[in-house]
N, C-alpha and C. Protein backbone atom coordinates (compact mmCIF):
# COMPACT_ATOMS: atom_id res chain seq x y z
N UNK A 1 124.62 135.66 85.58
CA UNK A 1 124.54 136.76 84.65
C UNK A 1 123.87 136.27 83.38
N UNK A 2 122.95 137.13 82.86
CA UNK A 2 122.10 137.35 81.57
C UNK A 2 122.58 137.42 80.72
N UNK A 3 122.47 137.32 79.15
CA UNK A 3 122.71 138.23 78.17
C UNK A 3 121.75 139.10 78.13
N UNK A 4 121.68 139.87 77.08
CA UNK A 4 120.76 141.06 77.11
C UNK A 4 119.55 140.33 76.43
N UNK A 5 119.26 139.29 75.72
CA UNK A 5 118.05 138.43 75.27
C UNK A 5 118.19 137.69 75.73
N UNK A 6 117.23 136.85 76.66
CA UNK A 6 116.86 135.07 75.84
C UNK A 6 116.04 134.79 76.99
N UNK A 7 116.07 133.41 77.76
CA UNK A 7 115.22 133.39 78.48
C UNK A 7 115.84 132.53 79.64
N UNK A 8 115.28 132.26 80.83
CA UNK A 8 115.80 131.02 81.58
C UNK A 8 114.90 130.03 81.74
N UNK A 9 115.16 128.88 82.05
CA UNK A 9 114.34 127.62 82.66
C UNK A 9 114.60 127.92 83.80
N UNK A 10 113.36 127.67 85.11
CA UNK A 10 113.38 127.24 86.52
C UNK A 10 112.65 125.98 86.44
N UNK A 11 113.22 125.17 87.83
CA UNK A 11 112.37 124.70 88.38
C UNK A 11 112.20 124.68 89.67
N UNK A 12 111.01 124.61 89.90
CA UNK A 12 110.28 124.86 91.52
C UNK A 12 109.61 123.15 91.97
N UNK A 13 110.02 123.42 93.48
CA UNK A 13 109.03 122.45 94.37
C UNK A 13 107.70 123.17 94.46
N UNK A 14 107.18 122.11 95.40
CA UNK A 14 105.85 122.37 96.25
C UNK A 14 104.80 122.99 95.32
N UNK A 15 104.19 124.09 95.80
CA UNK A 15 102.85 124.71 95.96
C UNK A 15 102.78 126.09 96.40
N UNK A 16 101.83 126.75 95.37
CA UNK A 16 101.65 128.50 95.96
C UNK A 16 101.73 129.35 94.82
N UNK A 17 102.21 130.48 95.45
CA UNK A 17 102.54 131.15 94.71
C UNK A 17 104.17 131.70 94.15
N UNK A 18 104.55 132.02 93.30
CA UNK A 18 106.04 132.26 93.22
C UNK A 18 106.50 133.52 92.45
N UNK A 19 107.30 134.40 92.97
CA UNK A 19 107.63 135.41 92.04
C UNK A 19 108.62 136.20 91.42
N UNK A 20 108.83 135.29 90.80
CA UNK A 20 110.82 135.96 90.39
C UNK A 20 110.39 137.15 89.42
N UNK A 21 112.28 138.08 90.48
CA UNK A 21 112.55 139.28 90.04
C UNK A 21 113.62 138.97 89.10
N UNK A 22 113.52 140.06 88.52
CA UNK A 22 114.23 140.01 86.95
C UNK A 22 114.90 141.69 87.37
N UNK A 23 116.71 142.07 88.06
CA UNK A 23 116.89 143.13 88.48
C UNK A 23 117.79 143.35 87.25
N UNK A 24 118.15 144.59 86.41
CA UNK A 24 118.77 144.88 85.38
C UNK A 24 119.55 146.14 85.48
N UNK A 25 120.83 146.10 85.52
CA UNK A 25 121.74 146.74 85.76
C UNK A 25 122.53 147.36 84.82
N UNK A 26 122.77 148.64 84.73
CA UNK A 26 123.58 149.51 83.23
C UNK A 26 123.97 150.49 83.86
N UNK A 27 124.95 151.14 82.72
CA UNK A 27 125.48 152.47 83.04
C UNK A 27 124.94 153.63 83.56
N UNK A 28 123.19 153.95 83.39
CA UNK A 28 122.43 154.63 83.38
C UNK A 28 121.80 154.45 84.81
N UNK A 29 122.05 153.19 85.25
CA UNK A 29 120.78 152.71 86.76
C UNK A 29 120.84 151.52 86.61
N UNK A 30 119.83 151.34 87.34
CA UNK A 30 119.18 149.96 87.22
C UNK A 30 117.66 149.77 87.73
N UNK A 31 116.96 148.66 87.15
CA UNK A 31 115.66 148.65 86.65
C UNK A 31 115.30 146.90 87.37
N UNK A 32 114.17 146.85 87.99
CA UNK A 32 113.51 145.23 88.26
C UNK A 32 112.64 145.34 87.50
N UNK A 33 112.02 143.96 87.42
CA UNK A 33 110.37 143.57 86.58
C UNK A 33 110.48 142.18 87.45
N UNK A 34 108.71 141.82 87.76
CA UNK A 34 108.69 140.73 88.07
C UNK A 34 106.96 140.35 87.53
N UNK A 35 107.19 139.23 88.20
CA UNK A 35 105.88 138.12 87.32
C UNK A 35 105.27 137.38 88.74
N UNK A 36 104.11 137.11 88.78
CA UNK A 36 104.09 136.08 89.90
C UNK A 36 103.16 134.71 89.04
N UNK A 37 103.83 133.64 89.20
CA UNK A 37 103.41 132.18 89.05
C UNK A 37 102.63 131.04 90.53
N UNK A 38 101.49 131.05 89.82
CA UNK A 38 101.05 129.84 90.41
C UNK A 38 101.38 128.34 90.06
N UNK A 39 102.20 127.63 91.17
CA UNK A 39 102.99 127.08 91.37
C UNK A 39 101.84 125.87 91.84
N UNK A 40 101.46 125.02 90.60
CA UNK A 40 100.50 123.56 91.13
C UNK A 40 101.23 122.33 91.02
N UNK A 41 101.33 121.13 92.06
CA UNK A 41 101.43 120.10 92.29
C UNK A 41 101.29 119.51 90.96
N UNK A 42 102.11 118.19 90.96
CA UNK A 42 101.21 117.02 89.94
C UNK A 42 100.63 116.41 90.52
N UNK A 43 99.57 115.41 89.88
CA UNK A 43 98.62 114.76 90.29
C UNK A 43 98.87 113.37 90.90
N UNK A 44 98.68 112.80 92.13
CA UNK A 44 99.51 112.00 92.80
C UNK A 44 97.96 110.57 93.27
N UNK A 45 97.72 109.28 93.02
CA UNK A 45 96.65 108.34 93.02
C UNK A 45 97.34 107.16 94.20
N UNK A 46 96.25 106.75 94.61
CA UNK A 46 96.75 105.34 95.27
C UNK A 46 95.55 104.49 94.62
N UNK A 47 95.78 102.82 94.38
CA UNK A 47 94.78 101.67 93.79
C UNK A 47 95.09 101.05 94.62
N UNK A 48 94.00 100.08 95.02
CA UNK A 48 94.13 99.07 96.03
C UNK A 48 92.84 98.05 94.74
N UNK A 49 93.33 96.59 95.45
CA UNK A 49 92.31 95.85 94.81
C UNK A 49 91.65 94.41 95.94
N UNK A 50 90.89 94.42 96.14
CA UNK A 50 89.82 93.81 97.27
C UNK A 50 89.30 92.77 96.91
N UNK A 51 89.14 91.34 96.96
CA UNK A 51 90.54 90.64 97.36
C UNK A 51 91.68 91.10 96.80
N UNK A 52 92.60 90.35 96.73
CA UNK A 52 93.91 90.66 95.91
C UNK A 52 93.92 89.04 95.47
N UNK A 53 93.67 88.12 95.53
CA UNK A 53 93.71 86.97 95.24
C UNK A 53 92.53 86.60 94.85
N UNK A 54 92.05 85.59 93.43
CA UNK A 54 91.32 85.49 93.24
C UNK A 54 91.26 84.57 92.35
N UNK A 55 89.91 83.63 91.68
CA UNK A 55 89.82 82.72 90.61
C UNK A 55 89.05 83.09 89.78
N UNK A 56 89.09 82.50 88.75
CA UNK A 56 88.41 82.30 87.75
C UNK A 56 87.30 82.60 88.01
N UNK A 57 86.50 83.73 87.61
CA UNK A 57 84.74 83.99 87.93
C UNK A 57 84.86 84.75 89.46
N UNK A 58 85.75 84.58 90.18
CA UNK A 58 85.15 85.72 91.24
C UNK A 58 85.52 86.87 90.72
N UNK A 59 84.96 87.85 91.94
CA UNK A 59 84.64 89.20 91.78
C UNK A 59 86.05 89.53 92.62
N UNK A 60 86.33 91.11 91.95
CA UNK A 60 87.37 91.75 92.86
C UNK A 60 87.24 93.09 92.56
N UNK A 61 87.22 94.10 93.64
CA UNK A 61 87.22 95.49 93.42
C UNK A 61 88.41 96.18 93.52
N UNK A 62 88.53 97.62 92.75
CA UNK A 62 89.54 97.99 92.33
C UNK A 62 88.77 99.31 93.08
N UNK A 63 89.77 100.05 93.81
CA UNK A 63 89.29 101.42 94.70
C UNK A 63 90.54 101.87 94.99
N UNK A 64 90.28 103.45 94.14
CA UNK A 64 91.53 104.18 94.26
C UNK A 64 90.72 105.75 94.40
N UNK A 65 91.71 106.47 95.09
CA UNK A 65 91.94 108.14 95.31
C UNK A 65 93.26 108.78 94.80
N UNK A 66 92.83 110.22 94.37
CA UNK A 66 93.57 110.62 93.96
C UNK A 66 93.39 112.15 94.53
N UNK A 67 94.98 112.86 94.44
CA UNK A 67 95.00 114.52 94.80
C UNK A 67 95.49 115.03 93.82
N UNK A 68 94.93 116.17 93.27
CA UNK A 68 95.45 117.44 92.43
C UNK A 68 95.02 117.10 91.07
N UNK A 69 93.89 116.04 90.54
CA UNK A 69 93.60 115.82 89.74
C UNK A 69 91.93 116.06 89.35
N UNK A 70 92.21 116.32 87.99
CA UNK A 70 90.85 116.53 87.21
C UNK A 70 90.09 115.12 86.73
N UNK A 71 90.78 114.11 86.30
CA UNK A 71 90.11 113.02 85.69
C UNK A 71 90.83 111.89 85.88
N UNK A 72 90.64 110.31 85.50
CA UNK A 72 91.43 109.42 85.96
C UNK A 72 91.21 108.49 84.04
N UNK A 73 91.69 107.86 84.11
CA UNK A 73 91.42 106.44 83.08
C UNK A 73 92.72 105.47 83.49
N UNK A 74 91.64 104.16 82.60
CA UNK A 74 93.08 103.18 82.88
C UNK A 74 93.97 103.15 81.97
N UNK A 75 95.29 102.67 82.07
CA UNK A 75 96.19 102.75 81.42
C UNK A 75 95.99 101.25 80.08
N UNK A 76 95.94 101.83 78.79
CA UNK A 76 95.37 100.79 77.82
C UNK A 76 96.59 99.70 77.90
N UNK A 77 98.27 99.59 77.95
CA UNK A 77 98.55 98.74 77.60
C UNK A 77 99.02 98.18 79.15
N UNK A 78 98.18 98.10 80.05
CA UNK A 78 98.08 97.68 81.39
C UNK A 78 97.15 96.66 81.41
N UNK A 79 97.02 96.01 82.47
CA UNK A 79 96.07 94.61 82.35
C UNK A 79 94.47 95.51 81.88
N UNK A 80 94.33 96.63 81.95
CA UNK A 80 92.87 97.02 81.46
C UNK A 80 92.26 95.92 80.89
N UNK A 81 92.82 95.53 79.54
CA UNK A 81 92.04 94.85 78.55
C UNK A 81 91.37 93.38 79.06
N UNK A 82 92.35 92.72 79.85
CA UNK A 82 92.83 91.28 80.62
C UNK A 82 91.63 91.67 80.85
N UNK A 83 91.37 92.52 82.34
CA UNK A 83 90.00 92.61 83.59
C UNK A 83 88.90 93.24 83.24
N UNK A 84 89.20 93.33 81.46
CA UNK A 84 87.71 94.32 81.58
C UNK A 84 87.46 95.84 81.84
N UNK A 85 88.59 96.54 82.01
CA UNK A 85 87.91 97.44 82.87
C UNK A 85 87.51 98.63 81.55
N UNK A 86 86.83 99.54 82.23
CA UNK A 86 86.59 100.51 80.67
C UNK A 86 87.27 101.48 80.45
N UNK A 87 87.57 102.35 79.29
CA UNK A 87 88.45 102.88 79.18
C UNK A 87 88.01 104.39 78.91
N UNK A 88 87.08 104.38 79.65
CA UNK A 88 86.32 105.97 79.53
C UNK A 88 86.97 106.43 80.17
N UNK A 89 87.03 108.00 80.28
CA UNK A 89 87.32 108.56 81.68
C UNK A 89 86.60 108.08 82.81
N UNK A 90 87.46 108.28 83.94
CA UNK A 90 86.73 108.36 85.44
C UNK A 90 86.52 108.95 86.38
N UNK A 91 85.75 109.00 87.47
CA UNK A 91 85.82 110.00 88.26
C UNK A 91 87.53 110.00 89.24
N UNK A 92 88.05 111.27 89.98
CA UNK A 92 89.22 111.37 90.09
C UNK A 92 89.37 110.23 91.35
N UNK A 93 88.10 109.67 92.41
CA UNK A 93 87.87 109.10 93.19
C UNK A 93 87.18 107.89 93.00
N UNK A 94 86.67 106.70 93.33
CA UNK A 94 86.29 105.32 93.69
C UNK A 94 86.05 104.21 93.19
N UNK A 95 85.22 103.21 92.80
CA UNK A 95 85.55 101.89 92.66
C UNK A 95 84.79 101.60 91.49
N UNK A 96 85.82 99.91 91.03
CA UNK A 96 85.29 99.70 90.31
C UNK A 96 85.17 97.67 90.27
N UNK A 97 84.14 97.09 90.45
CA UNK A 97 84.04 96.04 90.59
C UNK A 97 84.39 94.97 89.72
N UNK A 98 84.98 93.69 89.32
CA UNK A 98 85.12 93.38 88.30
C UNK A 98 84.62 91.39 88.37
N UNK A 99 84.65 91.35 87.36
CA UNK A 99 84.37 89.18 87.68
C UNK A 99 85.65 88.99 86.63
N UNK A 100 86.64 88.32 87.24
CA UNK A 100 87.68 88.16 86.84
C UNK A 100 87.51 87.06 85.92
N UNK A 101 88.10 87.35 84.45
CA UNK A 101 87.82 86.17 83.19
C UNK A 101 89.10 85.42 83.46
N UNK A 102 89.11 84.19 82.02
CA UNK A 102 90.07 83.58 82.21
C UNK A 102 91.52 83.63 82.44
N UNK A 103 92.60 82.70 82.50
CA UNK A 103 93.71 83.22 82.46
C UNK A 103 94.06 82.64 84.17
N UNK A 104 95.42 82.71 84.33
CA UNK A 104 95.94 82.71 86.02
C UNK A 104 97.11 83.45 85.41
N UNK A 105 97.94 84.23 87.16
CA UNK A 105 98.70 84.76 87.08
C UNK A 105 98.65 86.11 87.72
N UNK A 106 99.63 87.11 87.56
CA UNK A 106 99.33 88.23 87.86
C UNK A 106 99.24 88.84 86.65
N UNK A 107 97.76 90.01 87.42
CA UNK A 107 97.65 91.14 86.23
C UNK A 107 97.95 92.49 87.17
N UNK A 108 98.12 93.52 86.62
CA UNK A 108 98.77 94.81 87.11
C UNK A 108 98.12 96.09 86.70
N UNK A 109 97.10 96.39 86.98
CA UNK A 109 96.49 97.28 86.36
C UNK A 109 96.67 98.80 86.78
N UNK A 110 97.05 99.37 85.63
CA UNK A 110 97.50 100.72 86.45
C UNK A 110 96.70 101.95 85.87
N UNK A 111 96.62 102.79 86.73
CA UNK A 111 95.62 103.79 86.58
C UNK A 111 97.05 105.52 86.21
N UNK A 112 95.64 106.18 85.40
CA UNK A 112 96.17 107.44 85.01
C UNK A 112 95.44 108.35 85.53
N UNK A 113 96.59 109.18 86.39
CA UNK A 113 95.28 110.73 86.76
C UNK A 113 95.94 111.67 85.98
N UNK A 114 94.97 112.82 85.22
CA UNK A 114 95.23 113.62 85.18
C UNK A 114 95.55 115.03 85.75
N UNK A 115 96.06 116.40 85.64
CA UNK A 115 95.98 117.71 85.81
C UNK A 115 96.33 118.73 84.23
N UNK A 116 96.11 119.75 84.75
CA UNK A 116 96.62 120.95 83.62
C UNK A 116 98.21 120.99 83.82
N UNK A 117 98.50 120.50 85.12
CA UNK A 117 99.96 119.82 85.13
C UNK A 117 101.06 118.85 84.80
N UNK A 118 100.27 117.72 84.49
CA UNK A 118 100.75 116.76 84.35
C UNK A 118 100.01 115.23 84.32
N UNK A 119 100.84 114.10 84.49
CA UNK A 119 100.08 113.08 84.94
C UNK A 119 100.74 112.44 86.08
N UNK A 120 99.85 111.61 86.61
CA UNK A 120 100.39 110.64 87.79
C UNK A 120 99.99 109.24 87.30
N UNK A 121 100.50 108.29 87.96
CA UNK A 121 100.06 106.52 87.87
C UNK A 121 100.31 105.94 89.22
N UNK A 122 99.21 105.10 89.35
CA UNK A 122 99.32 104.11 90.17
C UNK A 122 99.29 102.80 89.98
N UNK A 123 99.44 101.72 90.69
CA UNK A 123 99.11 100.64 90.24
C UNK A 123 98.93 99.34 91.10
N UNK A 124 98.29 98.53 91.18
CA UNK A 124 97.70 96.99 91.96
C UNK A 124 98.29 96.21 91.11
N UNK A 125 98.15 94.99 92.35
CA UNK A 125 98.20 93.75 91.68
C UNK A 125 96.78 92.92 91.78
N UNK A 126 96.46 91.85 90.84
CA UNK A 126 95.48 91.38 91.09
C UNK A 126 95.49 90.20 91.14
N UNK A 127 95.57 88.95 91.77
CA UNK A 127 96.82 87.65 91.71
C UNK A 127 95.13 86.28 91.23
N UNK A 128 95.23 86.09 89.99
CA UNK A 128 94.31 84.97 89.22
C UNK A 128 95.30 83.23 89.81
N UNK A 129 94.29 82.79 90.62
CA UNK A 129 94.56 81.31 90.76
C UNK A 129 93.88 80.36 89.96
């Protein structure tokens, strides 16, 4: 039950379309209204990195996909800075090659997708010997 003002929060799964009725009941009758909502996903990425092991001066690629997204970038306080990578936007899909600088250890570089929904992250490892 309602009061006669205010509003509710939902939340919904999945995908589509959705359309809640609003049925209103008084002495006089009763009355519906409804709305229909398009109901979009958040934006969901996978990163992989090619080798995954690597030294000083080799090369390693970073190749990721993503669904339900408009744009990608890397995440700034993620190894970005460590590997170089740039911090423009990206396309929502493919690779990016790198020559791994100094340093050993693991770096973790994680990626951001966007939507008008939300965001998603993914993330690799990239293992410096």
């Amino acid at each position: 039950k309602l009061s006669d003002f205010g509003s509710q929060v939902i939340i919904v799964a999945g995908k589509g379309y959705l359309t809640p009725t609003l049925s209103i009941f008084g002495k006089g009758g009763s009355s519906s209204c409804s709305t229909t909502l398009l109901v979009s996903p958040l934006p969901t990425c996978t990163l992989t990195s090619k080798p995954y092991m690597v030294t000083t001066g080799e090369k390693t690629t970073l190749t990721w996909a993503s669904q339900n997204a408009t744009y990608a970038t890397w995440q700034q306080a993620s190894s970005a800075n460590v590997l170089g990578l740039s911090l423009d936007k990206l396309p929502v899909s493919g690779s990016q090659s790198i020559v791994v600088g100094g340093g050993k250890g693991n770096q973790t570089p994680t990626l951001l997708v966007y939507s008008s929904t939300g965001v998603g992250t993914c993330n690799t490892s990239v293992s410096i010997e």
